[in-house]
Protein backbone atom coordinates (compact mmCIF):
# COMPACT_ATOMS: atom_id res chain seq x y z
CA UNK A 1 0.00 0.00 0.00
CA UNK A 2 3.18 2.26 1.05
CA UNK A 3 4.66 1.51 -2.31
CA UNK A 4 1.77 2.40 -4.60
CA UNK A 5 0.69 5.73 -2.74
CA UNK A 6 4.49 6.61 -3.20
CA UNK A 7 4.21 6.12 -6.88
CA UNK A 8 0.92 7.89 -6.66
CA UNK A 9 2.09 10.79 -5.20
CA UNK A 10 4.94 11.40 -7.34
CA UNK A 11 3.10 10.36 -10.18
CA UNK A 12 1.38 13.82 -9.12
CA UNK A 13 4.44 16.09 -8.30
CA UNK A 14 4.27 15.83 -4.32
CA UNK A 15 7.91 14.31 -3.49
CA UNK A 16 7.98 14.72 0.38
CA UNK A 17 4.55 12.66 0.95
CA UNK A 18 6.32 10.06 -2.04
CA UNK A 19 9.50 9.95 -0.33
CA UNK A 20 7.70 9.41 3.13
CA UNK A 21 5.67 6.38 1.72
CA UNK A 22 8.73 4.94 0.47
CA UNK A 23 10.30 5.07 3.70
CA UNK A 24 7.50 3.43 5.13
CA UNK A 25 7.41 0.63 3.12
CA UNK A 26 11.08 0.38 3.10
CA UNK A 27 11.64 0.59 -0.10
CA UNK A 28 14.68 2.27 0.72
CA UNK A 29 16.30 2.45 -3.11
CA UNK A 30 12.85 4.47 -4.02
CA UNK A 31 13.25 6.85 -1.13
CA UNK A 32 17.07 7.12 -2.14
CA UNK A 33 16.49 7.94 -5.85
CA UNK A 34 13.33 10.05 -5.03
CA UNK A 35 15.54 12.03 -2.61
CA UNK A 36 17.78 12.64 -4.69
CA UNK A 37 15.54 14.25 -7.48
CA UNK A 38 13.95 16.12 -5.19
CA UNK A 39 17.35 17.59 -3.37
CA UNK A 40 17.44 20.87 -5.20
CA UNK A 41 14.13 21.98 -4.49
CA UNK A 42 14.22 21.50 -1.41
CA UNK A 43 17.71 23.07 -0.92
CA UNK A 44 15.84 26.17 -2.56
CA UNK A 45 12.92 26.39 -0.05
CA UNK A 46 15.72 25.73 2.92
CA UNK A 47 13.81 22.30 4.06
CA UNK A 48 17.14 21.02 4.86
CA UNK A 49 15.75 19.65 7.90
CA UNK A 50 13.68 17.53 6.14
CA UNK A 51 16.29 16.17 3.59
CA UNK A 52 18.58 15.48 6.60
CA UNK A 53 15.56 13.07 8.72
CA UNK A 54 15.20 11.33 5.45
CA UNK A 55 18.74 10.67 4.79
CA UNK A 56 19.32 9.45 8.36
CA UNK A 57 16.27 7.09 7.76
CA UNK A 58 18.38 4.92 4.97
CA UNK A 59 20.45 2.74 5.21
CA UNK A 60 24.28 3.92 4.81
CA UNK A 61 25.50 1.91 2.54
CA UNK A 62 23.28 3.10 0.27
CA UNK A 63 23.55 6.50 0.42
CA UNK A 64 27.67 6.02 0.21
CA UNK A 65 27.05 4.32 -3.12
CA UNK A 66 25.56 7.64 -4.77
CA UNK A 67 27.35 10.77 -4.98
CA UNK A 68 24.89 13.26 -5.36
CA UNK A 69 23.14 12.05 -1.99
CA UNK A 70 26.42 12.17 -0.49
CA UNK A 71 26.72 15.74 -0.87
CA UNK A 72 23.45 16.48 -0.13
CA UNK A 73 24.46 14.82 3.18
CA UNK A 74 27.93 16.81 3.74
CA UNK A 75 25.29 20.02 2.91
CA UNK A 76 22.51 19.28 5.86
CA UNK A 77 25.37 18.22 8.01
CA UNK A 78 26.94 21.16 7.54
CA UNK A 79 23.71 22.97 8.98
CA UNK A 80 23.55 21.37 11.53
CA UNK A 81 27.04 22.04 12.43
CA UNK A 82 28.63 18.32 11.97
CA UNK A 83 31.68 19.36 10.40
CA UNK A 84 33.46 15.79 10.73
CA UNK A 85 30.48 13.98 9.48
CA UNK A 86 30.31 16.41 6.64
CA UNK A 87 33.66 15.85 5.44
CA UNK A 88 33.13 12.13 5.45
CA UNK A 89 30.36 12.45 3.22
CA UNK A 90 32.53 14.77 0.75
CA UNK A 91 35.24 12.40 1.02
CA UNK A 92 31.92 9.43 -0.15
CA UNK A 93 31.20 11.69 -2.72
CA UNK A 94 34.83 12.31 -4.00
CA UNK A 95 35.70 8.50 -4.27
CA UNK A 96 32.89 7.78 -5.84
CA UNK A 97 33.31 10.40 -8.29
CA UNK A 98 36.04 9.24 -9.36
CA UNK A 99 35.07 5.17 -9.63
CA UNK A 100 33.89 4.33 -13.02
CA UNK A 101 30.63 5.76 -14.33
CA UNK A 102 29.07 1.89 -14.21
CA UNK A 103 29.82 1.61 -10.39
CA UNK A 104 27.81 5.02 -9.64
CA UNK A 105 24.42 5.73 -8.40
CA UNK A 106 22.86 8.63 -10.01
CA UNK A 107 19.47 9.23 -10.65
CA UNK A 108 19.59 13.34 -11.67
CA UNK A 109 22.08 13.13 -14.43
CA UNK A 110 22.10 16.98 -14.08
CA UNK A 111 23.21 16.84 -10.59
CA UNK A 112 26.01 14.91 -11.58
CA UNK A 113 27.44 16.97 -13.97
CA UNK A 114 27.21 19.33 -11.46
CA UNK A 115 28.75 17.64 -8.98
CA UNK A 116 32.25 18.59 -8.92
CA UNK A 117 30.92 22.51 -8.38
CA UNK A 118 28.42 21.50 -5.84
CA UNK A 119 31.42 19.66 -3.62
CA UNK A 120 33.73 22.70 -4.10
CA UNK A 121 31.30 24.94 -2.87
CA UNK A 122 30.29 22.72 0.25
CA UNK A 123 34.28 22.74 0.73
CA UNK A 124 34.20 26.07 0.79
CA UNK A 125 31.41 26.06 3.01
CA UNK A 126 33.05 23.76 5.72
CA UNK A 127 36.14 25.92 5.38
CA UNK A 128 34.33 28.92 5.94
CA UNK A 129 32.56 27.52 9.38
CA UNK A 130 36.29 26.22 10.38
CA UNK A 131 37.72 29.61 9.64
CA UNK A 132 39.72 28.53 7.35
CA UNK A 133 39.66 31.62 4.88
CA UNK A 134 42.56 30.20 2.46
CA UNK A 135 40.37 27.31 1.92
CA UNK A 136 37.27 29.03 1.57
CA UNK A 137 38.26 31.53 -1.19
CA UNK A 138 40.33 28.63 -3.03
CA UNK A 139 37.25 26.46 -3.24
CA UNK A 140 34.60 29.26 -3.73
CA UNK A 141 36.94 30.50 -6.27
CA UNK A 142 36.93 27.15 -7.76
CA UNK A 143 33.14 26.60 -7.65
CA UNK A 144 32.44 29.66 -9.70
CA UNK A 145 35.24 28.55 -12.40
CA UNK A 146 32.78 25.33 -12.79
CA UNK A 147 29.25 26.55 -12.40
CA UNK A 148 27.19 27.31 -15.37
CA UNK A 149 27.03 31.47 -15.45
CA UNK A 150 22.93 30.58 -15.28
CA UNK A 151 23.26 28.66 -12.42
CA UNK A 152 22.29 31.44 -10.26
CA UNK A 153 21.55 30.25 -6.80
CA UNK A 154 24.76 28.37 -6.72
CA UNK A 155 26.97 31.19 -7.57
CA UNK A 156 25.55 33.31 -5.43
CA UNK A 157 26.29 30.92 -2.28
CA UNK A 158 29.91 30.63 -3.74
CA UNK A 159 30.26 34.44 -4.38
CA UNK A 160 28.68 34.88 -0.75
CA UNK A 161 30.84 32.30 0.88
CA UNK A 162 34.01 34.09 -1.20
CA UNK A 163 32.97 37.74 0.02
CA UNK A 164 32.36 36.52 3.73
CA UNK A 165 36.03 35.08 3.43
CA UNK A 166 37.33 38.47 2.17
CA UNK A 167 35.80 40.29 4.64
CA UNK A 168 37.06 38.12 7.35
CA UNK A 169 40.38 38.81 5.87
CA UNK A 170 40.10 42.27 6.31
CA UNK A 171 39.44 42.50 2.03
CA UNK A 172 36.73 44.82 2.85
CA UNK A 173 37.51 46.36 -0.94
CA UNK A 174 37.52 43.22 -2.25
CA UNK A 175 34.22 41.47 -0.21
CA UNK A 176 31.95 42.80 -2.40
């Protein structure tokens, strides 16, 4: 019954009550790949919270096998203020970025292409909250060299993190 109202409901565009079926049927691969489509939407609205109780509700090994989850991970961790878990996660993410395409998990083909720009900015992130400003600006800096000049909301958290980094510097000229 779980499984079909999950398909039903993102047959009809409502991910969280799909996702939350899935979970409760345990159909944990579902939940995983529905998840994962669903990530940057939900990073958008800042339901983080969310995205972080439904990642903690799979099993591990699972969400180690697919990148993009993993950084989703590293991200809500990050929130939260896990900084060691996060870097585990971006460390998943890494190694399985570089495995051969057959071995991966992806389900947003998009998000993987994107991938690469998505973990430099969460480094830059987790540099930033260690106070790490070297790091920050070398990653941010990187971040923006890969994203896609449309890809608007991501830029702007790497060109945010960079400026915050500057201005902890004492940049103040440069910061914005």
């Amino acid at each position: 019954l779980h499984q079909r109202a999950s398909a039903w409901y993102a047959a009809h565009d409502l991910p969280a009550d799909a996702i939350r079926h899935a979970l409760a049927a345990a159909d944990f691969t579902r939940a995983a790949d529905l998840i994962e489509v669903a990530w940057p939407a939900m990073r958008k609205s800042r339901q983080e919270a969310a995205v972080l109780r439904w990642l903690r509700s799979l099993p591990d090994p699972l969400v180690r096998t697919r990148p993009v989850l993993s950084v989703a991970y590293a991200l809500v961790l990050l929130d939260e203020g896990s900084l060691a878990a996060a870097e585990t996660r971006l460390m998943d993410a890494e190694q399985w970025l570089a495995r051969a395409a057959a071995e991966r998990v992806v389900v947003d083909e998009t998000q993987l292409r994107s991938l690469p720009a998505a973990i430099a900015n969460t480094r830059a992130y987790r540099a930033q909250a260690l106070g790490d400003i070297a790091n920050t600006v070398m990653y941010a800096q990187q971040a923006l060299t890969l994203l896609p000049t449309d890809d608007y909301y991501e830029r702007g958290t790497a060109a945010a993190l960079l400026g915050l980094a500057y201005w902890a510097n004492g940049q103040l000229a440069v910061s914005y």
